[in-house]
PDB file of N, CA and C in Angstrom:
ATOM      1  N   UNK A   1      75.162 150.847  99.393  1.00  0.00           N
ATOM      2  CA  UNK A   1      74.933 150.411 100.757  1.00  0.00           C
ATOM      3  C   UNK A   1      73.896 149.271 100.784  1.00  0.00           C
ATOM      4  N   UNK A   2      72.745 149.347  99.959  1.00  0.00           N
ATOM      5  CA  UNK A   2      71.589 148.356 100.064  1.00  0.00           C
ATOM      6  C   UNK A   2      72.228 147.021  99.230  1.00  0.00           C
ATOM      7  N   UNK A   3      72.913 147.650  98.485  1.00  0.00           N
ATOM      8  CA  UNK A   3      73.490 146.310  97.606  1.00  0.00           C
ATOM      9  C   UNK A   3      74.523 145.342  98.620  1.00  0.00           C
ATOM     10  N   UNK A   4      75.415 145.771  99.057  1.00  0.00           N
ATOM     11  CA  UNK A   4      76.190 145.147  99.886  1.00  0.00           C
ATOM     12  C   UNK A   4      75.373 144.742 101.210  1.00  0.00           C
ATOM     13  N   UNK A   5      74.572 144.947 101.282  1.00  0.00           N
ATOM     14  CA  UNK A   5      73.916 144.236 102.438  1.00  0.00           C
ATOM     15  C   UNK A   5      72.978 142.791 101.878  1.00  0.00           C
ATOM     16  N   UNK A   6      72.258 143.282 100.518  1.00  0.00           N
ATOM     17  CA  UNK A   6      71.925 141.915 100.062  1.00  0.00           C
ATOM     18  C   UNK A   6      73.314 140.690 100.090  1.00  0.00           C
ATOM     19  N   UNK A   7      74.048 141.059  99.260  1.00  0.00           N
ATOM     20  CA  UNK A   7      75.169 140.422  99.083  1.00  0.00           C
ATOM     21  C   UNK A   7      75.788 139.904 100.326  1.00  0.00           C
ATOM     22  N   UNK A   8      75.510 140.846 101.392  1.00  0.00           N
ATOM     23  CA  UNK A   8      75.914 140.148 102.984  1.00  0.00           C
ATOM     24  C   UNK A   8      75.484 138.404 103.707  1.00  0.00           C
ATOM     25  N   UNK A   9      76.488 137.566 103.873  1.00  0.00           N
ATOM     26  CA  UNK A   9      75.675 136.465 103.654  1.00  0.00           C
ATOM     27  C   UNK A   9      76.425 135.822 105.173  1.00  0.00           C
ATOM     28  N   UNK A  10      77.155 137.031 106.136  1.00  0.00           N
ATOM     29  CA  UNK A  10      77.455 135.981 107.427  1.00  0.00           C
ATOM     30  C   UNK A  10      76.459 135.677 108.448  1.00  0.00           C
ATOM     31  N   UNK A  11      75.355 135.462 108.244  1.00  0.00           N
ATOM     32  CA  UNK A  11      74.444 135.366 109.421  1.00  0.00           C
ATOM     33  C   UNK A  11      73.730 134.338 108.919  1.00  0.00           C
ATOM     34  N   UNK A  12      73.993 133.891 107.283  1.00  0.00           N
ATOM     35  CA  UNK A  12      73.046 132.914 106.605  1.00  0.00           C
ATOM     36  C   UNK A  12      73.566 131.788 107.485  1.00  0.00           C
ATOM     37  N   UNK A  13      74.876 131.247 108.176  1.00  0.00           N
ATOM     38  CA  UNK A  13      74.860 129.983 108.370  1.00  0.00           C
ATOM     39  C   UNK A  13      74.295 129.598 109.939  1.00  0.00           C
ATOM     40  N   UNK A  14      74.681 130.842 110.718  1.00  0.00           N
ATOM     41  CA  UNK A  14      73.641 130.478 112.003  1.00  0.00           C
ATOM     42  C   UNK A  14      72.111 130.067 112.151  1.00  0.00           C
ATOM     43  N   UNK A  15      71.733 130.664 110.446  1.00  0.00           N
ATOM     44  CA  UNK A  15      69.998 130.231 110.406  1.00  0.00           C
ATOM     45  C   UNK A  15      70.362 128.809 110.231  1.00  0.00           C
ATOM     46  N   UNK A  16      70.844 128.424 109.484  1.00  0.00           N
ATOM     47  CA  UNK A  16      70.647 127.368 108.977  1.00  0.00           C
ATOM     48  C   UNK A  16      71.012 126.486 109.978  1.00  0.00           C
ATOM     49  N   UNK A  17      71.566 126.647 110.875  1.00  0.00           N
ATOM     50  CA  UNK A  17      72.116 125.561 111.657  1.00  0.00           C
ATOM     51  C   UNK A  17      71.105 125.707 112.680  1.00  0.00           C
ATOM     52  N   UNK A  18      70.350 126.920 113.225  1.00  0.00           N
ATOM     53  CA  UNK A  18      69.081 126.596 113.776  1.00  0.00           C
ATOM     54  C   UNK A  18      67.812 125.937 113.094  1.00  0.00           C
ATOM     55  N   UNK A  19      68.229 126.287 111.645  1.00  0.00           N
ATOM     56  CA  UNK A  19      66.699 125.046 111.053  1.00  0.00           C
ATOM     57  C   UNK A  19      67.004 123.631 111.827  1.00  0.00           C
ATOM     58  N   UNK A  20      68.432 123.278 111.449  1.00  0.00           N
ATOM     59  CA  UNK A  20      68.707 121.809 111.603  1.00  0.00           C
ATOM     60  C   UNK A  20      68.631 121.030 112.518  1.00  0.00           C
ATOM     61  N   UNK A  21      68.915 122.201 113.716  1.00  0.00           N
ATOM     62  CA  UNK A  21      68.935 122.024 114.661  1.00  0.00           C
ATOM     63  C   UNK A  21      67.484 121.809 115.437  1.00  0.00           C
ATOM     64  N   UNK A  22      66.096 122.580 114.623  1.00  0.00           N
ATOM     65  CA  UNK A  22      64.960 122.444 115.379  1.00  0.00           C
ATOM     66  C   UNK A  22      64.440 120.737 114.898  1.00  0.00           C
ATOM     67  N   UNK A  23      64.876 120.817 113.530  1.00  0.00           N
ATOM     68  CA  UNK A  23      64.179 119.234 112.201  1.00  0.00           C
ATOM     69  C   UNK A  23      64.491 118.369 113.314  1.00  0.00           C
ATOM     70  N   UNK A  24      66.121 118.376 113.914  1.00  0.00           N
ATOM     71  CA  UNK A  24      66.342 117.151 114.447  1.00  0.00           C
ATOM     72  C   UNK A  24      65.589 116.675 115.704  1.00  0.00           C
ATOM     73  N   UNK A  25      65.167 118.199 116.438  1.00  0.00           N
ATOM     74  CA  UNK A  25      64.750 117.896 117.303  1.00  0.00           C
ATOM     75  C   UNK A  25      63.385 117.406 117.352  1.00  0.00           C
ATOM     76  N   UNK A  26      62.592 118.234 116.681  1.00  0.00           N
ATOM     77  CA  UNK A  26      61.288 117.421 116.397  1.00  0.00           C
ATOM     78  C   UNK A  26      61.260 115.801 116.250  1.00  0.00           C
ATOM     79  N   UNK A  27      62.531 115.600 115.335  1.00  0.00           N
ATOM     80  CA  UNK A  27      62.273 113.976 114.819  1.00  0.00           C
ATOM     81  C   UNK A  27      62.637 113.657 116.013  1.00  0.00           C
ATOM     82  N   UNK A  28      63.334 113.752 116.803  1.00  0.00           N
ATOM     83  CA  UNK A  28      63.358 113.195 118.218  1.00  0.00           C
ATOM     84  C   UNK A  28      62.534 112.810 118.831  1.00  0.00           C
ATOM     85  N   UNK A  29      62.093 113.740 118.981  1.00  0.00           N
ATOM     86  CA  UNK A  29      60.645 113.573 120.060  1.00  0.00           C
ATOM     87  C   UNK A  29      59.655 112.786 119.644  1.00  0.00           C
ATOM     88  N   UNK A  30      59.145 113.162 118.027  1.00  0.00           N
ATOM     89  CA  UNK A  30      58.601 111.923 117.559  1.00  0.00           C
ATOM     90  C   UNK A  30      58.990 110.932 118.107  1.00  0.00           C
ATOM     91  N   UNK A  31      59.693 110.097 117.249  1.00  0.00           N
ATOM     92  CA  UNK A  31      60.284 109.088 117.609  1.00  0.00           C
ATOM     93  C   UNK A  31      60.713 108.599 119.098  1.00  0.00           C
ATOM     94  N   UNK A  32      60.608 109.287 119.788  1.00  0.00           N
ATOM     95  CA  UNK A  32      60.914 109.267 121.527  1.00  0.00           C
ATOM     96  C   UNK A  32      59.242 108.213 121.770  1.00  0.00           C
ATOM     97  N   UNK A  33      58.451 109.373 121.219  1.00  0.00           N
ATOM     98  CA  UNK A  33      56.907 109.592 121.620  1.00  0.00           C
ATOM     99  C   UNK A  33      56.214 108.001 120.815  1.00  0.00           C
ATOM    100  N   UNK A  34      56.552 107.801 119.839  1.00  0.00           N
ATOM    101  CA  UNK A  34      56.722 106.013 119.583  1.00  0.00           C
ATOM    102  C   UNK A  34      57.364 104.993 119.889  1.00  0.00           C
ATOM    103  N   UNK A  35      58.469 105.620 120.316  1.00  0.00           N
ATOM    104  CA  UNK A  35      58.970 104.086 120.928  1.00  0.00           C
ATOM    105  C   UNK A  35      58.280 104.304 122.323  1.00  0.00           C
ATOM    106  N   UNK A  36      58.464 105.018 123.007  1.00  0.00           N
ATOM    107  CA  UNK A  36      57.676 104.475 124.479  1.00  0.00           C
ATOM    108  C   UNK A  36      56.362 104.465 124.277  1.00  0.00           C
ATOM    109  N   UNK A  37      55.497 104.435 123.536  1.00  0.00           N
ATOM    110  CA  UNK A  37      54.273 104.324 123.803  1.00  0.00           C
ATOM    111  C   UNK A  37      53.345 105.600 123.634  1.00  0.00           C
ATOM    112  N   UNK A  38      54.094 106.903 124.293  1.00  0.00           N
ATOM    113  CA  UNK A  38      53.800 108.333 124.902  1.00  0.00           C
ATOM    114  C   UNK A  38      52.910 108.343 126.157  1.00  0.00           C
ATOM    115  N   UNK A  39      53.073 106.855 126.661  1.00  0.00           N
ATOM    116  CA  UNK A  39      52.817 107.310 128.070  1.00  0.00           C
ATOM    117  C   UNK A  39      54.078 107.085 129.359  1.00  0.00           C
ATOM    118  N   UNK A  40      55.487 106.197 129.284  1.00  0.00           N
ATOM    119  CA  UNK A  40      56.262 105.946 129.459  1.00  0.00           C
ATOM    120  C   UNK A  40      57.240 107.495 129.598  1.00  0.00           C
ATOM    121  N   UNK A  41      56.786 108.235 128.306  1.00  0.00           N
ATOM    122  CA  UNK A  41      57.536 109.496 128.364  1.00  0.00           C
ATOM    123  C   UNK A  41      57.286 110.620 128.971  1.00  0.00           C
ATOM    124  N   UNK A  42      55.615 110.260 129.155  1.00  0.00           N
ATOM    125  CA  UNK A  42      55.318 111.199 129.930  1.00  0.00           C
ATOM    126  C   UNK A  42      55.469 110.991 131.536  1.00  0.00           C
ATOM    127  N   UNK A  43      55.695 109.715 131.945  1.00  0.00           N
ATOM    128  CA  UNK A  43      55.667 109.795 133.201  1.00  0.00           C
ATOM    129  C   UNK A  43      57.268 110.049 133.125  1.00  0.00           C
ATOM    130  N   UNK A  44      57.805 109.634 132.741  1.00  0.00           N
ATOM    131  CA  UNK A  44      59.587 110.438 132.967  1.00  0.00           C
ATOM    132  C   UNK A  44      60.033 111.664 133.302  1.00  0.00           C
ATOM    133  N   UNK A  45      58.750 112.512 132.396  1.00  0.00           N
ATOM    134  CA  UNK A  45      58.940 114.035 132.139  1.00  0.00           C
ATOM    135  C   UNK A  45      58.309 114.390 133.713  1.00  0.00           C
ATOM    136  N   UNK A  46      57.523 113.632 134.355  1.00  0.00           N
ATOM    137  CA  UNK A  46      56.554 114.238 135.192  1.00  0.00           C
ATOM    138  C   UNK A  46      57.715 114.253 136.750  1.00  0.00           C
ATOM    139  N   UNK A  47      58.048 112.640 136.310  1.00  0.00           N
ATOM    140  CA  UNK A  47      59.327 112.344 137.513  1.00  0.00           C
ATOM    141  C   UNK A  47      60.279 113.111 137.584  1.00  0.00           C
ATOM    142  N   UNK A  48      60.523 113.607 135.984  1.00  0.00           N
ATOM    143  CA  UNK A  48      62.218 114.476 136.250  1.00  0.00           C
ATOM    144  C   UNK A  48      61.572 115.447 136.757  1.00  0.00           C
ATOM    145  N   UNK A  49      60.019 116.290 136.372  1.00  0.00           N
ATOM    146  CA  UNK A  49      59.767 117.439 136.966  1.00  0.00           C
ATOM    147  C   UNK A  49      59.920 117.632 138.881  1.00  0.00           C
ATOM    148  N   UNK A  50      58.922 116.364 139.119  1.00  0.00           N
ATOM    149  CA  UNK A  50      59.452 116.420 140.605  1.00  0.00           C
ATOM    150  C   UNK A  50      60.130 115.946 141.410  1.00  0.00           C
ATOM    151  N   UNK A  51      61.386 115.602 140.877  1.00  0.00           N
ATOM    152  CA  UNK A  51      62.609 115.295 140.972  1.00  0.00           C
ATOM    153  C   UNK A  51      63.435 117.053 141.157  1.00  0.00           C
ATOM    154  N   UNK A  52      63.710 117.594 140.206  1.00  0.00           N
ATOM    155  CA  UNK A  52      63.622 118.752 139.940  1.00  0.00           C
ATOM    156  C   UNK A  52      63.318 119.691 140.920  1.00  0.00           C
ATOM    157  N   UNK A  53      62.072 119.746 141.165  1.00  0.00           N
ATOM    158  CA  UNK A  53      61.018 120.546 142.151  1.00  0.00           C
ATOM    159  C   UNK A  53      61.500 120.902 143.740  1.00  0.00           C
ATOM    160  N   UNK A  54      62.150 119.654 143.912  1.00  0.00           N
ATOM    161  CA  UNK A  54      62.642 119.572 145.067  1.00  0.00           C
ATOM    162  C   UNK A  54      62.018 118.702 146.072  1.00  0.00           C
ATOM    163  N   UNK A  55      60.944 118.213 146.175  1.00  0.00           N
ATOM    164  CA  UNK A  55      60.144 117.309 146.701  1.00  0.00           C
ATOM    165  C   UNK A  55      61.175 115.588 146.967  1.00  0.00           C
ATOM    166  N   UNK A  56      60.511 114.897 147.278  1.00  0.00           N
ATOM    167  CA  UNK A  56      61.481 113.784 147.738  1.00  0.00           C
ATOM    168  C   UNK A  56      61.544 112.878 146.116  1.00  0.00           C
ATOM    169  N   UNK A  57      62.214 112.476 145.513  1.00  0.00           N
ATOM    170  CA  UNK A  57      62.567 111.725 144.191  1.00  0.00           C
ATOM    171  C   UNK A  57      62.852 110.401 144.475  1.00  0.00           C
ATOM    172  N   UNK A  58      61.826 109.134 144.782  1.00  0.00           N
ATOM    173  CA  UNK A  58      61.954 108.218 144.706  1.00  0.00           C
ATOM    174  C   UNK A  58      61.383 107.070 143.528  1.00  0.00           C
TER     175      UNK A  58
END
């Protein structure tokens, strides 16, 4: 029973595709966070927030 569970390997590829999935995202944001400056991005984030919020979005 313990042996066949080492040997069990269907859940290995959902990890892995969440590693890849976090790497890419990080490098994103980096790279987001240099090309605008990181103040450009932050006011975006602030606009979509109150945009979002419900308040008036101009």
């Amino acid at each position: 029973m313990f042996k066949s569970f080492l040997t069990d390997e269907s859940g290995a590829q959902v990890v892995e595709y969440a590693l890849i999935i976090a790497v890419v995202s990080i490098a994103l944001v980096v790279a987001l966070q240099a090309l605008s400056g990181g103040t450009a991005l932050g006011a975006l984030i602030d606009r979509v927030t109150t945009c979002l919020g419900g308040t008036s979005c101009t």
